[in-house]
Protein backbone atom coordinates (compact mmCIF):
# COMPACT_ATOMS: atom_id res chain seq x y z
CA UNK A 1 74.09 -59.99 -9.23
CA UNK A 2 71.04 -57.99 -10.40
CA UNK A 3 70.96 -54.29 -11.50
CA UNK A 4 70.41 -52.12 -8.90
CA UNK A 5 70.23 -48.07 -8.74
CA UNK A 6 69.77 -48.31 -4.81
CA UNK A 7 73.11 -47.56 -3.53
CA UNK A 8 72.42 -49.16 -0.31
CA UNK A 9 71.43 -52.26 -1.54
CA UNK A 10 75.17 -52.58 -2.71
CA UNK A 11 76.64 -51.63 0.69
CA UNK A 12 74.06 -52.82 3.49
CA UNK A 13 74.12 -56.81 4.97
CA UNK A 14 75.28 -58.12 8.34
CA UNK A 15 78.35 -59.63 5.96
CA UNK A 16 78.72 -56.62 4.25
CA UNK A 17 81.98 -54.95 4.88
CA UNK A 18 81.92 -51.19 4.07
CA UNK A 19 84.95 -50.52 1.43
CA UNK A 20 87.42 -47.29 2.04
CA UNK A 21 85.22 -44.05 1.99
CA UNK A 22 82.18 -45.27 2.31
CA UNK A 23 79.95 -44.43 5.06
CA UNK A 24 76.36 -45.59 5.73
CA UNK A 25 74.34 -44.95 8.20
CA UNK A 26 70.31 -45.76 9.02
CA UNK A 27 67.48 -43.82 11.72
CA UNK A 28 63.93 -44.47 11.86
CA UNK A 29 61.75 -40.69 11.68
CA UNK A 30 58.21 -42.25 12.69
CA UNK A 31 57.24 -44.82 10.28
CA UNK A 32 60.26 -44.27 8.20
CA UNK A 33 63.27 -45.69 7.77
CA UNK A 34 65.92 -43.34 6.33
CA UNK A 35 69.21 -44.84 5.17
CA UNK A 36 72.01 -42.18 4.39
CA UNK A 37 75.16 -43.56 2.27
CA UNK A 38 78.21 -41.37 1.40
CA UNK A 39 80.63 -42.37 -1.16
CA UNK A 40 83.81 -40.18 -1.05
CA UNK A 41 85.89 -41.86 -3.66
CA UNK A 42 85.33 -42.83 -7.06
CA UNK A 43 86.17 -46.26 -8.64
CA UNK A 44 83.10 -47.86 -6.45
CA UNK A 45 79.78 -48.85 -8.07
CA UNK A 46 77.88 -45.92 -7.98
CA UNK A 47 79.48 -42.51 -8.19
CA UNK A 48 80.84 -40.58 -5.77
CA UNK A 49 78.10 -38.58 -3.53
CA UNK A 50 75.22 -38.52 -0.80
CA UNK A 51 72.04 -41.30 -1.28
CA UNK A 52 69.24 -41.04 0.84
CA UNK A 53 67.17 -43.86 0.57
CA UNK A 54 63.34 -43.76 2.44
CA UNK A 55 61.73 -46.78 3.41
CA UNK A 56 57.97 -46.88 4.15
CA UNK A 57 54.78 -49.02 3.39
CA UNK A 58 53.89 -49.46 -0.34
CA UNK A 59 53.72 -45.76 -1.56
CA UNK A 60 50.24 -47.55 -3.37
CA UNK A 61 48.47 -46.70 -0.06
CA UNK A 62 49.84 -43.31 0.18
CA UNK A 63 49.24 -40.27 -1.20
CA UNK A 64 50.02 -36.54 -0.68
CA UNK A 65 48.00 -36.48 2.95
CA UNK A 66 50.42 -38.39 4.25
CA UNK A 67 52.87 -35.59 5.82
CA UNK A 68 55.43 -37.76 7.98
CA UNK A 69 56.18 -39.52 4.93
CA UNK A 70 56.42 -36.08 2.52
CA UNK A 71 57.91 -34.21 5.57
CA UNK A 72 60.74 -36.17 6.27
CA UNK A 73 61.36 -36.94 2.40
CA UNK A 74 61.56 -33.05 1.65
CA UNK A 75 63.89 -32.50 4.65
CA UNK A 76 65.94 -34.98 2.74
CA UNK A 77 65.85 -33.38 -0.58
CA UNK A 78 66.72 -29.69 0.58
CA UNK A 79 69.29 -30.89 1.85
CA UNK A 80 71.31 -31.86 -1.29
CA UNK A 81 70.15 -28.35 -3.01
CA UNK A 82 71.71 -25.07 -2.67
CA UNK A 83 69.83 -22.96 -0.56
CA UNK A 84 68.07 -20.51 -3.29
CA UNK A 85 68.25 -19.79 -6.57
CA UNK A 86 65.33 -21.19 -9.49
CA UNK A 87 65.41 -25.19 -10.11
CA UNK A 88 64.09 -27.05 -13.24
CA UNK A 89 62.33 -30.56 -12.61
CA UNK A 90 62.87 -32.58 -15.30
CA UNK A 91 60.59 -35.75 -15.22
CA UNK A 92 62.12 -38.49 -17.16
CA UNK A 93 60.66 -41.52 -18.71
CA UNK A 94 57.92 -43.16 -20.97
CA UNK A 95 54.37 -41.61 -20.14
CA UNK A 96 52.98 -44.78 -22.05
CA UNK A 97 54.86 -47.33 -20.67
CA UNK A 98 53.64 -47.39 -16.81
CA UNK A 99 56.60 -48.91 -15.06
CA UNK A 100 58.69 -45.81 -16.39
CA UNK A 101 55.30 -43.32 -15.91
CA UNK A 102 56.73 -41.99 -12.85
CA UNK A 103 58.83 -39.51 -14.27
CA UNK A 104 56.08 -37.57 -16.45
CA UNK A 105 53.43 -38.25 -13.57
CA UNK A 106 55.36 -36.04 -11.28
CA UNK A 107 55.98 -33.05 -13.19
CA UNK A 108 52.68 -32.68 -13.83
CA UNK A 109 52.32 -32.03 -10.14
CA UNK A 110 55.08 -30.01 -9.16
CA UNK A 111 53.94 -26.48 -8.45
CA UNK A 112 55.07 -24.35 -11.78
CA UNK A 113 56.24 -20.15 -10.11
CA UNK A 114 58.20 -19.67 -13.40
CA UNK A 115 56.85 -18.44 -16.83
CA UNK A 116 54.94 -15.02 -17.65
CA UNK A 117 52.16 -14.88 -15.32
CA UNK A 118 55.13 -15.24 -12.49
CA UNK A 119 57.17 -12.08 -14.04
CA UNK A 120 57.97 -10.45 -10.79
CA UNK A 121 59.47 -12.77 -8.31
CA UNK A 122 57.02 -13.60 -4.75
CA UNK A 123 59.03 -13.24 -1.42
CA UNK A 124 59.39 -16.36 0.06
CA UNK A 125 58.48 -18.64 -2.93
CA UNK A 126 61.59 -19.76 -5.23
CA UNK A 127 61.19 -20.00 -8.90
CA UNK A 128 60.35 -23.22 -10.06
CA UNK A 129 60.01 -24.75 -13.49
CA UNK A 130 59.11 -28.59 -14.74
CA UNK A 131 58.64 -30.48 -17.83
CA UNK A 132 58.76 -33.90 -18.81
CA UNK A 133 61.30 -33.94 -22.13
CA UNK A 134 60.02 -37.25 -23.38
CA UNK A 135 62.03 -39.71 -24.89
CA UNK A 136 64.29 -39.85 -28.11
CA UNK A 137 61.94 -42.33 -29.76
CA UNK A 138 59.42 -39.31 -29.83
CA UNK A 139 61.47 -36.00 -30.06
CA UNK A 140 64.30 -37.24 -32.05
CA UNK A 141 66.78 -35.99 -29.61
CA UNK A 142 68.88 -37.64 -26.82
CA UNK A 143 67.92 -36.60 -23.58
CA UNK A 144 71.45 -35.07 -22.96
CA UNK A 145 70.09 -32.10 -25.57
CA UNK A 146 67.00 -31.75 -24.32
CA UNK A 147 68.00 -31.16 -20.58
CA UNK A 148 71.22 -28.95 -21.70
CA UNK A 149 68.77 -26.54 -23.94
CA UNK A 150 66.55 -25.89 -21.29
CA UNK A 151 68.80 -25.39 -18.59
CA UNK A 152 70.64 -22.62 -21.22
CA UNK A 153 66.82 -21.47 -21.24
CA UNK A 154 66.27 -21.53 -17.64
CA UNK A 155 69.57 -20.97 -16.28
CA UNK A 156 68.53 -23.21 -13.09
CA UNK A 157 70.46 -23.07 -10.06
CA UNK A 158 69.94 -26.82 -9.61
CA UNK A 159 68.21 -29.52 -11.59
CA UNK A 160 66.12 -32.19 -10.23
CA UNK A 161 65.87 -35.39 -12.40
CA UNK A 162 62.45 -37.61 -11.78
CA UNK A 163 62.78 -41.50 -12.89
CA UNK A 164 61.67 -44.78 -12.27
CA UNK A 165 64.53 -46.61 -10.47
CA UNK A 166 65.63 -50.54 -10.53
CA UNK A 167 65.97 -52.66 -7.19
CA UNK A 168 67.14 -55.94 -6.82
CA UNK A 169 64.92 -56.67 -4.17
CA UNK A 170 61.15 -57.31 -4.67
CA UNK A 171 59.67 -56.33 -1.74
CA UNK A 172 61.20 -52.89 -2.12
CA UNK A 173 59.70 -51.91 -5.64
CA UNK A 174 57.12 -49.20 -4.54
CA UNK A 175 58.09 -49.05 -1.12
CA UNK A 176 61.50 -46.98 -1.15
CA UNK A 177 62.28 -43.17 -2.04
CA UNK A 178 65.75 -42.47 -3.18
CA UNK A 179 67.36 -39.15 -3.41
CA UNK A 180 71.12 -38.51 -4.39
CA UNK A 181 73.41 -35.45 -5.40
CA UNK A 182 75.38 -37.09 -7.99
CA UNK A 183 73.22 -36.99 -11.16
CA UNK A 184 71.13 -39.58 -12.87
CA UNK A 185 73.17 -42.37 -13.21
CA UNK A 186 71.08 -45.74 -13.97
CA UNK A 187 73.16 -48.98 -13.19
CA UNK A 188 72.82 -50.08 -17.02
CA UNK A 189 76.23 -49.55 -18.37
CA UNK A 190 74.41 -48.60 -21.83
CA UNK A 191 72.14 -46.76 -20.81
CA UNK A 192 71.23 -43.46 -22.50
CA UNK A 193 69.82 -41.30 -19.00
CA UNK A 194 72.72 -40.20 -17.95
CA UNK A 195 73.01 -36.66 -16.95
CA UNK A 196 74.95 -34.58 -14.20
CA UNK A 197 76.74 -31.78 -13.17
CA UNK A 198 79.72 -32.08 -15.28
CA UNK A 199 77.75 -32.47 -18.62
CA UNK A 200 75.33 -29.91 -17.50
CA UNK A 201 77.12 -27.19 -15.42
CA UNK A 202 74.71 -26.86 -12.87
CA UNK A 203 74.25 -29.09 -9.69
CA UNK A 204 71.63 -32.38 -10.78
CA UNK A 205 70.09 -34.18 -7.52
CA UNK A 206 68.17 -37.44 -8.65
CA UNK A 207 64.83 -38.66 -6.91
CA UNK A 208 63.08 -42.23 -7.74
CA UNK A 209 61.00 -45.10 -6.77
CA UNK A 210 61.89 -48.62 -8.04
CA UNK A 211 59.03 -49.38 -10.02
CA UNK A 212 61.15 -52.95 -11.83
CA UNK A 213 63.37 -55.51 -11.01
CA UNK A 214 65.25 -58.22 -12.92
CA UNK A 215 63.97 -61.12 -13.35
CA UNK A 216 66.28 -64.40 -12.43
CA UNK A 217 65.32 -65.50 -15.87
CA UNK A 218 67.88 -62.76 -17.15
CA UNK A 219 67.45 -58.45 -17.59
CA UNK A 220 65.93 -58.82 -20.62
CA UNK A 221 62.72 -59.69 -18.49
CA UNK A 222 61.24 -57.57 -15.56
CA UNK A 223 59.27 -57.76 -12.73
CA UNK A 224 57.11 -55.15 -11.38
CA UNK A 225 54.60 -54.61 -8.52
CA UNK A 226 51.12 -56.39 -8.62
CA UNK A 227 50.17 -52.83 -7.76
CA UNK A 228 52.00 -50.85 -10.31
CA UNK A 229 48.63 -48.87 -11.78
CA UNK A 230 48.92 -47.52 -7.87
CA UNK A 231 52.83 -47.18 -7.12
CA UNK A 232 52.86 -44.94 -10.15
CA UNK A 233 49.49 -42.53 -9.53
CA UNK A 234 50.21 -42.66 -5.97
CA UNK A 235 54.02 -42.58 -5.40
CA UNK A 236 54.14 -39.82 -8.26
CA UNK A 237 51.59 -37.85 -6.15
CA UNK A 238 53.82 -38.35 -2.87
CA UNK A 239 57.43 -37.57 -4.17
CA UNK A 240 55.80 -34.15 -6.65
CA UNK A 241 54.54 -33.27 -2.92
CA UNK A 242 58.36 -33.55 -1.08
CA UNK A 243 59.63 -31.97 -3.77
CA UNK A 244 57.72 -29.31 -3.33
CA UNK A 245 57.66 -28.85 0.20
CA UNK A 246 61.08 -29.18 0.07
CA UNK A 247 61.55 -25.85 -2.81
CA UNK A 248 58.74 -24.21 -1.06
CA UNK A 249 59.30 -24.62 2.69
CA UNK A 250 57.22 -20.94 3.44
CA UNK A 251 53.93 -23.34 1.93
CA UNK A 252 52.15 -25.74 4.39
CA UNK A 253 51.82 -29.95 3.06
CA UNK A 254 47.81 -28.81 2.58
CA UNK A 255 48.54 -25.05 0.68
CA UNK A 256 50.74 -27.09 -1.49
CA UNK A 257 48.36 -29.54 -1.92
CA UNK A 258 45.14 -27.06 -2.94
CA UNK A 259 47.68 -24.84 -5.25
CA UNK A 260 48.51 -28.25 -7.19
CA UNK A 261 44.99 -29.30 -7.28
């Protein structure tokens, strides 16, 4: 079977027979689909948690206008994160290499209320900082340092990890939204981006598009959306704007949109 980070791609099928503590359910909110999996128990393939997963046309045709789509993904995301306190967005990934672009694209449009010229706190609008760390190739340091010295800095009452996500189904690559409360956890048993709550100390909720997929030919080749250039500068654009209706619920889909520019 192909790597997958969707976790309802490993439970969902009309043959598919829900193992012990596992719950999954699916609604349609307008033109989306939301499917909501629970894993109570570890010892299953993905770790134990809530995953949202939103369906929806290619996010190549959407943008941050499109409120049914950021509305329902930000009622999502709040959520899985306690109810107040500041959050760091960490956007993880390759800036250069565009399939794993989604990461840095989004921080750089999540609205910033933390630093000096945001001293005094605002009533109504929670403290909010975001940065995209890079990768070890470039800073010389794994990404398990980078996100534990900032959150010493910040002191964050949750973390919110941006990446590019892995599907195992084609048509899905730029067309889902997945959110989960258990951490970054990427299906690749080697791989280096892993981060939550127990190496961290503070809650870590995960949000991605799948942007790649396996090719049959083996993982060391990929396949990605004709449309990638688009899924990346649009669906970057879309989940920075549930994010931060979601933090900022007080702010309108079109103040957010004019503060972010």
């Amino acid at each position: 079977m192909r790597t997958t980070d969707m976790a309802d791609e490993l439970f969902r099928g009309p043959e598919t027979e829900l193992p012990a503590g596992v719950r999954l359910a699916t609604a349609k909110r307008g033109g989306v689909t939301v499917t909501r999996v629970e894993i109570a128990r570890e010892g299953l393939a993905r770790p134990r948690g809530r995953y949202v997963t939103l369906e929806m046309p290619s996010v190549s045709v959407l943008d941050e206008r499109d409120t049914d789509v950021i509305e329902t993904g930000a009622a999502e995301l709040r959520a899985l994160l306690p109810p107040e306190g500041p959050v760091l967005v960490l956007g993880i990934g390759n800036r250069r290499v565009t399939a794993d672009a989604l990461g840095p694209r989004t921080a750089q449009k999540i609205l910033v209320t933390m630093g000096p010229q945001h001293t005094l706190p605002v009533k109504g609008i929670r403290p909010v900082a975001a940065i995209a760390p890079g990768v070890s190739g470039s800073t010389g340091l794994t990404l398990c340092q980078l996100a534990g010295a900032m959150v010493e800095a910040v002191r964050p009452a949750a973390l919110i990890c941006v990446d590019s996500l892995c599907s195992t189904e084609g048509a899905r690559l730029g067309r889902s939204i997945q959110f989960s409360d258990t951490g970054l956890h990427p299906a690749q048993a080697d791989h280096a981006r892993h981060l939550d709550a127990g190496m961290l100390g503070v809650p870590v909720v995960a949000a991605g598009i799948p942007t790649l997929m396996e090719a049959e030919e083996g993982a060391d080749l990929v396949v990605t959306p004709r449309a990638l250039d688009s899924v990346i500068a649009h669906g970057s654009a879309l989940l920075a704007a549930a994010i931060n209706r979601a933090l900022q619920p007080r702010l309108s889909v079109a103040q957010l949109c004019w503060l972010t520019g």
